[in-house]
N, C-alpha and C. Protein backbone atom coordinates (compact mmCIF):
# COMPACT_ATOMS: atom_id res chain seq x y z
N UNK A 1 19.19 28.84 6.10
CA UNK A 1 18.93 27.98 7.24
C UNK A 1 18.76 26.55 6.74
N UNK A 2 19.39 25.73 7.58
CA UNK A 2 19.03 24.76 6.94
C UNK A 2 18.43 23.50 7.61
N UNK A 3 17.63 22.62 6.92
CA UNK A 3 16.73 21.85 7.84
C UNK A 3 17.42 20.74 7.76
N UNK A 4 16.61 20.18 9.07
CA UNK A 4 17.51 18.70 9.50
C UNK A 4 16.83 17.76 8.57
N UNK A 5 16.86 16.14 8.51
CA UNK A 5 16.37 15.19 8.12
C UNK A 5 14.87 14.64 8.73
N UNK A 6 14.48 15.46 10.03
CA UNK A 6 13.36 14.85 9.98
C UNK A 6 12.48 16.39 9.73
N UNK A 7 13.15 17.27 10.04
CA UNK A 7 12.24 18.69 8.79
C UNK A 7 11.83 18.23 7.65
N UNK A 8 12.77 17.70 6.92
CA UNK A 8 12.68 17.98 5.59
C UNK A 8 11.52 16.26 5.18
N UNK A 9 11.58 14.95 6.25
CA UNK A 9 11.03 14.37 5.92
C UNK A 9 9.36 14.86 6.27
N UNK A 10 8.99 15.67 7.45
CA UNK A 10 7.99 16.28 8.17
C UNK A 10 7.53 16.72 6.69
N UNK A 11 8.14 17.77 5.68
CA UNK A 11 7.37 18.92 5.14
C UNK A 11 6.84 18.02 4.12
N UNK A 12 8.21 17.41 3.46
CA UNK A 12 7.31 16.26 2.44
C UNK A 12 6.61 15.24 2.54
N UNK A 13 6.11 15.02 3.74
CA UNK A 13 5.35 14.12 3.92
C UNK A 13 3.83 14.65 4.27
N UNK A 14 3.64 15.78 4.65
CA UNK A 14 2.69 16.63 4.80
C UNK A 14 2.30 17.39 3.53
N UNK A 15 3.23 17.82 2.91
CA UNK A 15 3.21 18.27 1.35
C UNK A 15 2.16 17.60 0.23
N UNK A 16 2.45 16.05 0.65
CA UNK A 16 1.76 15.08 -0.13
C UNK A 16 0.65 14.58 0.34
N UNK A 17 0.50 14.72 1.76
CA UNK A 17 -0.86 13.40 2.28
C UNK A 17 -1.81 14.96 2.05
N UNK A 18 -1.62 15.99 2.42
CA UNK A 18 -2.63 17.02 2.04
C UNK A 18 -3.08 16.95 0.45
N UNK A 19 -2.23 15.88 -0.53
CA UNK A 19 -2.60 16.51 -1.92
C UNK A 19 -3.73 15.45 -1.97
N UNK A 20 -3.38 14.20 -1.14
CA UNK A 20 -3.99 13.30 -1.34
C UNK A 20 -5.25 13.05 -0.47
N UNK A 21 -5.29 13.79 0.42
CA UNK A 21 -6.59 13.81 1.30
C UNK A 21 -7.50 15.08 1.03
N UNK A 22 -6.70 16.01 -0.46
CA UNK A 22 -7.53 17.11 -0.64
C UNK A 22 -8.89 16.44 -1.10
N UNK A 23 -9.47 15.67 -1.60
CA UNK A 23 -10.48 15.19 -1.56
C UNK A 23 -11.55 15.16 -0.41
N UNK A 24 -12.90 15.53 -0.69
CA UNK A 24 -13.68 15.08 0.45
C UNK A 24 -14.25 13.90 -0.23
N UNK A 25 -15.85 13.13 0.89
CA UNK A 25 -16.52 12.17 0.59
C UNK A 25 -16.97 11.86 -0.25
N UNK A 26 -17.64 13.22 -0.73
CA UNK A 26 -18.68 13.39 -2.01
C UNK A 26 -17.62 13.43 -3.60
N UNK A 27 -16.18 13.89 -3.55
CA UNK A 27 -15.58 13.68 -4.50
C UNK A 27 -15.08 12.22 -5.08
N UNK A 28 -14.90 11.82 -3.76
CA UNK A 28 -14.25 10.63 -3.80
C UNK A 28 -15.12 9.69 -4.10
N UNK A 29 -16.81 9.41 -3.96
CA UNK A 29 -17.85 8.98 -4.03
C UNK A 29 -17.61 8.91 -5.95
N UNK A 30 -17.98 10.12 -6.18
CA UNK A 30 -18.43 10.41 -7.35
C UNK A 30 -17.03 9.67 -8.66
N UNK A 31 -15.45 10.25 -7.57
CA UNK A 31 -14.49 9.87 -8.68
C UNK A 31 -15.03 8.11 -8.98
N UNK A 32 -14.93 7.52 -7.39
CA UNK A 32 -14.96 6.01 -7.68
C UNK A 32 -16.53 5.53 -8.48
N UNK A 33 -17.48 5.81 -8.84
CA UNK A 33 -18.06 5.93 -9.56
C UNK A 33 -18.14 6.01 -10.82
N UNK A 34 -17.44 7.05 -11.21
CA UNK A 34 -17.18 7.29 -12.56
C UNK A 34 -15.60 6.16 -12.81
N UNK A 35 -15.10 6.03 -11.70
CA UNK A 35 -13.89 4.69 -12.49
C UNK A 35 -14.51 3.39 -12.65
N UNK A 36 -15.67 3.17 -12.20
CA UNK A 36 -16.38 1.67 -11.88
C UNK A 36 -17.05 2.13 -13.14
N UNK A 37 -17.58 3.01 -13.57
CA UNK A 37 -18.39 3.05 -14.87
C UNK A 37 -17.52 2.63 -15.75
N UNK A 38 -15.94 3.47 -16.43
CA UNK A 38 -15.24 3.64 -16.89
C UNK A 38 -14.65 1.91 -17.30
N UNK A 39 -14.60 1.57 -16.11
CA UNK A 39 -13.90 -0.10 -16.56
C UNK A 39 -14.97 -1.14 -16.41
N UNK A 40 -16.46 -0.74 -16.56
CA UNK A 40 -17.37 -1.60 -16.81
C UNK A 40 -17.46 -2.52 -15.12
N UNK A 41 -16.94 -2.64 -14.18
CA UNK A 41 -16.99 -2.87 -12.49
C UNK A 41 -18.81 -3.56 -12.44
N UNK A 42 -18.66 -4.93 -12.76
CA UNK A 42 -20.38 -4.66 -12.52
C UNK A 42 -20.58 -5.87 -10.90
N UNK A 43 -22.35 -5.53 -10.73
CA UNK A 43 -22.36 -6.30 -9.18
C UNK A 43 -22.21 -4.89 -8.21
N UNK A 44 -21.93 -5.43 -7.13
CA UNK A 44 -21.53 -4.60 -5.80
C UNK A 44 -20.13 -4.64 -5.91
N UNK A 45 -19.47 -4.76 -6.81
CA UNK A 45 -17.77 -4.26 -6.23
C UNK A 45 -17.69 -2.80 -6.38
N UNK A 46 -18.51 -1.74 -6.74
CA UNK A 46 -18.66 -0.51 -6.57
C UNK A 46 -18.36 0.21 -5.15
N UNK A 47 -19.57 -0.49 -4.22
CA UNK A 47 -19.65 -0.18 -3.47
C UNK A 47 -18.76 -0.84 -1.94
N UNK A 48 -18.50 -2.21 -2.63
CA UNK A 48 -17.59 -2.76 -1.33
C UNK A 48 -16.02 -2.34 -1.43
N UNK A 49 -15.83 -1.58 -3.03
CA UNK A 49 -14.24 -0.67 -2.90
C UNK A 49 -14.49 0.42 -1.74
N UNK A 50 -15.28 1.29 -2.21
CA UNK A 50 -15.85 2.49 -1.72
C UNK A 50 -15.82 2.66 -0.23
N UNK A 51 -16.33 1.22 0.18
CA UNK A 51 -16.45 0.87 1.68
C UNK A 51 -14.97 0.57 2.69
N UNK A 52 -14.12 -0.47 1.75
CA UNK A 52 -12.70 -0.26 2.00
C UNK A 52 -11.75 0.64 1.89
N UNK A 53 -12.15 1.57 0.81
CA UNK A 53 -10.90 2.10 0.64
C UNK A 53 -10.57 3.73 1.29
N UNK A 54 -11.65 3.78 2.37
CA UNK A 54 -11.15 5.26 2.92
C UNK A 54 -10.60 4.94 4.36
N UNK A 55 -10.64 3.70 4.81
CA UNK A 55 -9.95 3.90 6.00
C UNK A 55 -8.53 2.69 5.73
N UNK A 56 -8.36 1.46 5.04
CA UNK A 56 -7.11 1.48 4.17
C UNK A 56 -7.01 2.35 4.01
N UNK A 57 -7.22 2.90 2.87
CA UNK A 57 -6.17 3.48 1.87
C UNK A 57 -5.64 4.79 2.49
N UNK A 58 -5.95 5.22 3.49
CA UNK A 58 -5.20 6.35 4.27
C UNK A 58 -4.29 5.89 4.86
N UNK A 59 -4.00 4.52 5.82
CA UNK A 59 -3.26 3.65 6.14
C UNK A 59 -1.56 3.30 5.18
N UNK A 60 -2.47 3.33 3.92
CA UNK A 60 -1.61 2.66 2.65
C UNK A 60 -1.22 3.86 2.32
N UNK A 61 -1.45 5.09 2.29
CA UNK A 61 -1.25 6.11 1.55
C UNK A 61 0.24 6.29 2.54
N UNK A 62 -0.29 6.69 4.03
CA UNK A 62 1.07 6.77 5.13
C UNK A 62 2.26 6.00 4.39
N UNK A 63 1.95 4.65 4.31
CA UNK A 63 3.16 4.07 4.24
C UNK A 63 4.00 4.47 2.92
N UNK A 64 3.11 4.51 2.04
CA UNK A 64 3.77 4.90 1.02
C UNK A 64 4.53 5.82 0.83
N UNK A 65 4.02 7.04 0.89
CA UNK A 65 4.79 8.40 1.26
C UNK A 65 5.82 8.17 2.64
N UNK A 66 5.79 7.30 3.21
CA UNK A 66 6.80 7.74 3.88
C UNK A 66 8.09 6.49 3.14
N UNK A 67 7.66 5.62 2.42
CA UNK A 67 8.50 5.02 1.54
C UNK A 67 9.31 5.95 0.71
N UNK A 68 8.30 6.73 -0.15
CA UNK A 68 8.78 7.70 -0.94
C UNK A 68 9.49 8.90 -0.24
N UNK A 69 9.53 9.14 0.73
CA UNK A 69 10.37 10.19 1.64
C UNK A 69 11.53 9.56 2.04
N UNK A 70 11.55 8.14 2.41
CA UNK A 70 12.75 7.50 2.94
C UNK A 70 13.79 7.19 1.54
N UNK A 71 13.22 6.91 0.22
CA UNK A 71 14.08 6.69 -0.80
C UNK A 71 14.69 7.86 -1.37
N UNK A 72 13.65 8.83 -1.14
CA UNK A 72 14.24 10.01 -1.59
C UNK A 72 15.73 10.08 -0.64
N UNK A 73 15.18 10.85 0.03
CA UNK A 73 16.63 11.36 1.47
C UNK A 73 17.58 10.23 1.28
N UNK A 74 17.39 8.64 0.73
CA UNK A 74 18.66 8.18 -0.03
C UNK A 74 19.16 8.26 -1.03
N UNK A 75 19.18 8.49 -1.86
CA UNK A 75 19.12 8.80 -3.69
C UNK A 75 19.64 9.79 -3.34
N UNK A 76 18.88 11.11 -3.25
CA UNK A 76 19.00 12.98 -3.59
C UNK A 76 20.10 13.59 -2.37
N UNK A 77 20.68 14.30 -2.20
CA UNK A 77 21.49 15.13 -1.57
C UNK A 77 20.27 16.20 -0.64
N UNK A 78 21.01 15.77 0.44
CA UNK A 78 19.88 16.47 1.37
C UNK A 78 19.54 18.44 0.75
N UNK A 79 20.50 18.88 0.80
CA UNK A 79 20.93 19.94 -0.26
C UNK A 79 19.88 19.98 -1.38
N UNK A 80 19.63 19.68 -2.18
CA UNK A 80 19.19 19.69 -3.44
C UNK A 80 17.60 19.37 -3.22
N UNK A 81 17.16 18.61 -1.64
CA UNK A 81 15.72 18.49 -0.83
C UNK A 81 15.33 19.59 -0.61
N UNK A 82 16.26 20.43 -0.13
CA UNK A 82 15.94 21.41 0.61
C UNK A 82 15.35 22.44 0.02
N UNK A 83 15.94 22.52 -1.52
CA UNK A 83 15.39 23.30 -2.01
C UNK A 83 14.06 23.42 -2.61
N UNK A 84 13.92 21.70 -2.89
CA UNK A 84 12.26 21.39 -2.95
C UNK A 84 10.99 21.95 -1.85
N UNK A 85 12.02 22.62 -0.20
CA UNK A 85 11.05 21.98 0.58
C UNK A 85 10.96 24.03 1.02
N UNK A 86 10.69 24.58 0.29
CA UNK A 86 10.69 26.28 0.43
C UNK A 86 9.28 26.38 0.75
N UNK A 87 8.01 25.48 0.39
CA UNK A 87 6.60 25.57 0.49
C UNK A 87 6.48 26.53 -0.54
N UNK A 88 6.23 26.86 -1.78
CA UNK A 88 6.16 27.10 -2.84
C UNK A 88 5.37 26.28 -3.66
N UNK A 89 4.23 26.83 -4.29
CA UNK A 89 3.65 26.18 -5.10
C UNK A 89 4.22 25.42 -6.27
N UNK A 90 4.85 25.68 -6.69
CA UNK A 90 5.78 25.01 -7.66
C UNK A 90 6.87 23.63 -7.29
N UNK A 91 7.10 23.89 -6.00
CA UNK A 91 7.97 23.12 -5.44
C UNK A 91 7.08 22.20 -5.01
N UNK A 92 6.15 22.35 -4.63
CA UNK A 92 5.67 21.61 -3.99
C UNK A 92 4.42 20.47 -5.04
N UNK A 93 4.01 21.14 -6.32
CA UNK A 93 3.90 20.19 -7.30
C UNK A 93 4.83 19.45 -7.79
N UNK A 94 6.30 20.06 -7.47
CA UNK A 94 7.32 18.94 -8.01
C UNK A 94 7.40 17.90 -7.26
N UNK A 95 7.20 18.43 -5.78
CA UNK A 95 7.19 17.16 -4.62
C UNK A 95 6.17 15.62 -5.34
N UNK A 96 4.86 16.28 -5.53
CA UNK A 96 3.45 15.52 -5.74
C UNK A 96 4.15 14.73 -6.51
N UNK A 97 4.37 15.30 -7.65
CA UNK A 97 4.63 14.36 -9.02
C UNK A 97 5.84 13.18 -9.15
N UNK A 98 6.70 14.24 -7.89
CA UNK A 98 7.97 13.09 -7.82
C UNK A 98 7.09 11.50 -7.06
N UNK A 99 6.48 11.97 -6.38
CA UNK A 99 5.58 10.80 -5.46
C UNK A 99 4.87 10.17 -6.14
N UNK A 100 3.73 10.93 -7.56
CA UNK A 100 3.35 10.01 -8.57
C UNK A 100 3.96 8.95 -9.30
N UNK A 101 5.39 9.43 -9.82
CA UNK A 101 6.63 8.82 -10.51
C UNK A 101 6.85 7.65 -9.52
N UNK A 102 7.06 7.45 -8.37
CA UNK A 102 7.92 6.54 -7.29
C UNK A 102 6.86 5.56 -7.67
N UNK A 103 5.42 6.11 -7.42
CA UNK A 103 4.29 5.15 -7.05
C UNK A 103 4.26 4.18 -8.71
N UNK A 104 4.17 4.85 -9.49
CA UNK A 104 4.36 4.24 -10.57
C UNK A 104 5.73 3.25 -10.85
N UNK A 105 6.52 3.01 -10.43
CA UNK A 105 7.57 2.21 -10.76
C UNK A 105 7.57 0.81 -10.48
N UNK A 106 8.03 -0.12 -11.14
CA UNK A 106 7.67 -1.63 -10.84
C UNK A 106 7.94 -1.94 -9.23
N UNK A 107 8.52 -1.66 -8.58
CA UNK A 107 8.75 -1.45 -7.38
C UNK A 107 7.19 -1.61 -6.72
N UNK A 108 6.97 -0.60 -6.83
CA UNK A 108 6.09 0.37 -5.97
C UNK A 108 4.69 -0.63 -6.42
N UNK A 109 4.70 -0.58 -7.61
CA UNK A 109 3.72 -1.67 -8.20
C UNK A 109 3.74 -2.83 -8.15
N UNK A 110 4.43 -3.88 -7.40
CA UNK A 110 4.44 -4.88 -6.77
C UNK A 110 4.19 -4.51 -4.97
N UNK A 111 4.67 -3.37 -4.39
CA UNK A 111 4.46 -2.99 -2.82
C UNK A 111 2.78 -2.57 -2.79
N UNK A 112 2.52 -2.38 -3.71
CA UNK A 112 1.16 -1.65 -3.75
C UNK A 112 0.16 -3.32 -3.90
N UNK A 113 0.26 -4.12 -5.06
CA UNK A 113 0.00 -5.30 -4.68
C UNK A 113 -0.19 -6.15 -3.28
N UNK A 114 1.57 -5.98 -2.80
CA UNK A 114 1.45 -6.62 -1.68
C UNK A 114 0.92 -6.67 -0.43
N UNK A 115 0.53 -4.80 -0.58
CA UNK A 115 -0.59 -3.91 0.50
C UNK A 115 -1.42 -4.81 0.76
N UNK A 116 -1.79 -4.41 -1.08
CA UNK A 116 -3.47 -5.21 -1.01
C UNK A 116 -4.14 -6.28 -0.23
N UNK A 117 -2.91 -7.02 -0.77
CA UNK A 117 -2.93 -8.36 -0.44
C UNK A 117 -2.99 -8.57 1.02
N UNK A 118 -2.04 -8.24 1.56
CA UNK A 118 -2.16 -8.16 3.03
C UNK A 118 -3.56 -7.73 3.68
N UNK A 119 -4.05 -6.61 3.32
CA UNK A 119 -5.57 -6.45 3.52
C UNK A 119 -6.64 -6.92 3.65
N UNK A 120 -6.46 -8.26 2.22
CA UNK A 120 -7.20 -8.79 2.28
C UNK A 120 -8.01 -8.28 0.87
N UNK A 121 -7.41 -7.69 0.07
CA UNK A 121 -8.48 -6.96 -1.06
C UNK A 121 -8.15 -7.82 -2.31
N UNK A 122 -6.67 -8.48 -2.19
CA UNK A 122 -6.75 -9.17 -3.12
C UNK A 122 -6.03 -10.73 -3.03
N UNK A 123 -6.91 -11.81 -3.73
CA UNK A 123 -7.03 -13.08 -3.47
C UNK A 123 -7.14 -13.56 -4.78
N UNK A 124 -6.87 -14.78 -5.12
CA UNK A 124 -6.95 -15.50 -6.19
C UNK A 124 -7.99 -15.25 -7.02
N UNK A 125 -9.14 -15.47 -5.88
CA UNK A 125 -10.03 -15.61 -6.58
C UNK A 125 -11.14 -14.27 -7.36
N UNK A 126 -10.56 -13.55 -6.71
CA UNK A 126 -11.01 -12.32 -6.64
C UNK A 126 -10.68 -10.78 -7.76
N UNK A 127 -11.13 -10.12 -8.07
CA UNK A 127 -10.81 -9.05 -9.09
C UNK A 127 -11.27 -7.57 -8.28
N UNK A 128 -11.25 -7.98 -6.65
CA UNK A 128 -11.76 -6.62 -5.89
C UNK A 128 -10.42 -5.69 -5.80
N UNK A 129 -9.29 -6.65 -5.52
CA UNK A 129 -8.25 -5.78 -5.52
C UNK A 129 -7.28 -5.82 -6.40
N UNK A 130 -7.96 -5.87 -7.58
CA UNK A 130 -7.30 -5.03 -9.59
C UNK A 130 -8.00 -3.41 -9.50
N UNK A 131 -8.93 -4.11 -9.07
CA UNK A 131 -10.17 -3.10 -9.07
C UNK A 131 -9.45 -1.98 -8.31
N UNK A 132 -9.56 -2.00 -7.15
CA UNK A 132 -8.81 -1.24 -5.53
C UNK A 132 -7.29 -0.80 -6.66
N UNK A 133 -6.61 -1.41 -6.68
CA UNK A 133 -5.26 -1.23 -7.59
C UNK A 133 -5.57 -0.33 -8.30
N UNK A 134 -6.16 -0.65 -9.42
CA UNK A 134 -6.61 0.28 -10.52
C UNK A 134 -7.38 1.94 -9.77
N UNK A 135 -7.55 1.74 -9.15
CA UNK A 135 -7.93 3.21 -8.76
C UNK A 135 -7.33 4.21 -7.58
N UNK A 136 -6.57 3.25 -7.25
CA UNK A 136 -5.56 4.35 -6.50
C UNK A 136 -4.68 4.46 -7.81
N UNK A 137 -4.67 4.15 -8.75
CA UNK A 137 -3.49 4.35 -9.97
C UNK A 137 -4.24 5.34 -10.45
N UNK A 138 -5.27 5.35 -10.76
CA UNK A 138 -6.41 6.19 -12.09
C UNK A 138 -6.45 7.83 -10.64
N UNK A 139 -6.65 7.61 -9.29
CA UNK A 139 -6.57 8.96 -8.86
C UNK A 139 -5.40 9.24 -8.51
N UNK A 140 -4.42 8.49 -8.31
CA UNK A 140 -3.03 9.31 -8.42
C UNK A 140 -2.65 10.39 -9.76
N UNK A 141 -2.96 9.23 -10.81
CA UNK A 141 -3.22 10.08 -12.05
C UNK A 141 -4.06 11.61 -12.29
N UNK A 142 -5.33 10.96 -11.36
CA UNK A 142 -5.66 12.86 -11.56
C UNK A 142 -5.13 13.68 -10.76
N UNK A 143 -4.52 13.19 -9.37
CA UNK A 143 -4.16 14.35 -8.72
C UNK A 143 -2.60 14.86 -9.36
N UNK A 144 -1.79 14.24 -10.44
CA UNK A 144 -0.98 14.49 -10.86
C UNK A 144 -1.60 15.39 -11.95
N UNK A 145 -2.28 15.03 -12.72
CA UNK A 145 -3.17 16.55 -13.77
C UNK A 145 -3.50 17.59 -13.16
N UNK A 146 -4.04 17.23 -11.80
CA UNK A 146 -4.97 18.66 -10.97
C UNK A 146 -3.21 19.40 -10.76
N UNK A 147 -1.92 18.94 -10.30
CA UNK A 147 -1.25 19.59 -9.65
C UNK A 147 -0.43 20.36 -11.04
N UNK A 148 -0.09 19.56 -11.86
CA UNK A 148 -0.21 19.86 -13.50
C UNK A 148 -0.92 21.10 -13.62
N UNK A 149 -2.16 21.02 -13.84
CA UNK A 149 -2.76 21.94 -14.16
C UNK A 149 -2.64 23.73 -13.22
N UNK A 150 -2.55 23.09 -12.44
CA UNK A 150 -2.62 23.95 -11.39
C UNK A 150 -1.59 24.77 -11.11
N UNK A 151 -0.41 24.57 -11.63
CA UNK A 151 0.89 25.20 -11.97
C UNK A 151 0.77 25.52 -13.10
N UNK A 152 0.43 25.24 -14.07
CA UNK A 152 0.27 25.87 -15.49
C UNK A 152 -0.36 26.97 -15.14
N UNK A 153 -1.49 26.93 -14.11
CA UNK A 153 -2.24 28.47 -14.35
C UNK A 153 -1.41 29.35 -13.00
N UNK A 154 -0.21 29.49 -12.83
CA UNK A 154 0.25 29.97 -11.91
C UNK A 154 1.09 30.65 -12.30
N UNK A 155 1.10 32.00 -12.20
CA UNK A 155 2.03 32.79 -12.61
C UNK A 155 3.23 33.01 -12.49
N UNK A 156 4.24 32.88 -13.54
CA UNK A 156 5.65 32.54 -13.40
C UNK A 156 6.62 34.02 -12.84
N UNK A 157 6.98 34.00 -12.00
CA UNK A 157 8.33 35.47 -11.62
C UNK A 157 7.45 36.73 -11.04
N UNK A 158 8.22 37.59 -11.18
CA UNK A 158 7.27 39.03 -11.12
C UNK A 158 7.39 40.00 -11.54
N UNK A 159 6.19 40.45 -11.88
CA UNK A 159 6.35 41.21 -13.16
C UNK A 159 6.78 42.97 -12.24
């Protein structure tokens, strides 16, 4: 069977904002915490990321993924999507990671800037949104280990 173009943009786009909203408050509390420790963050920019970045960055997250869904379905052969889009654990870490990869590219790392900017998080004068930057980079990064990991402990075929 085969799915149309807005199936296949539907599954991967749901595929991913679930990897990225698997987080609750208290994780997300604690991650941005431990990244403000990590890069020395001193003052209240701890807490005025913390304060911005859950209703942005869900905003920013949309757009992105659906960036990364729209480049895909140009690049890849709808064909060769499809087979990503079976809902399979495996497939569906390949989805994540392909979305880590996009987000990481100079591209994406100037659009991710320009978010900011637009927001309002980042200004001349300011190091709130390196900060903001730097940690949607540092938890993309873990949710690319968690999905990593998480296929490593997944049992391959059947026995």
């Amino acid at each position: 069977m085969s799915m149309t173009p807005k199936q296949l943009k539907t599954h991967i786009f749901s595929v991913i904002i679930s990897k990225v909203e698997e987080q609750d408050e208290a994780r997300r509390s604690e991650a941005l915490a431990e990244f403000m420790s990590v890069t020395g963050t001193a003052g209240n920019a701890a807490e005025t990321v913390a304060d911005l970045i859950p209703p942005l960055m869900h905003d920013l997250y949309e757009k992105w993924i659906t960036l990364f869904v729209d480049r895909l379905l140009e690049t890849v052969d709808a064909r060769n999507i499809e087979l990503l889009c079976d809902g399979s654990a495996d497939n569906n870490a390949a989805l994540v990671l392909a979305y880590i990869m996009f987000l990481e590219s100079a591209r994406m790392e100037k659009q991710i800037d320009a978010d900011l900017r637009e927001h309002g998080l980042k200004a001349a004068d300011s190091d709130l949104g390196d900060v903001a930057a730097n940690y949607i980079r540092a938890q993309m990064a873990r949710v690319a280990k968690a999905t990593r990991d998480s296929e490593d402990d997944t049992p391959k075929g059947n026995a």
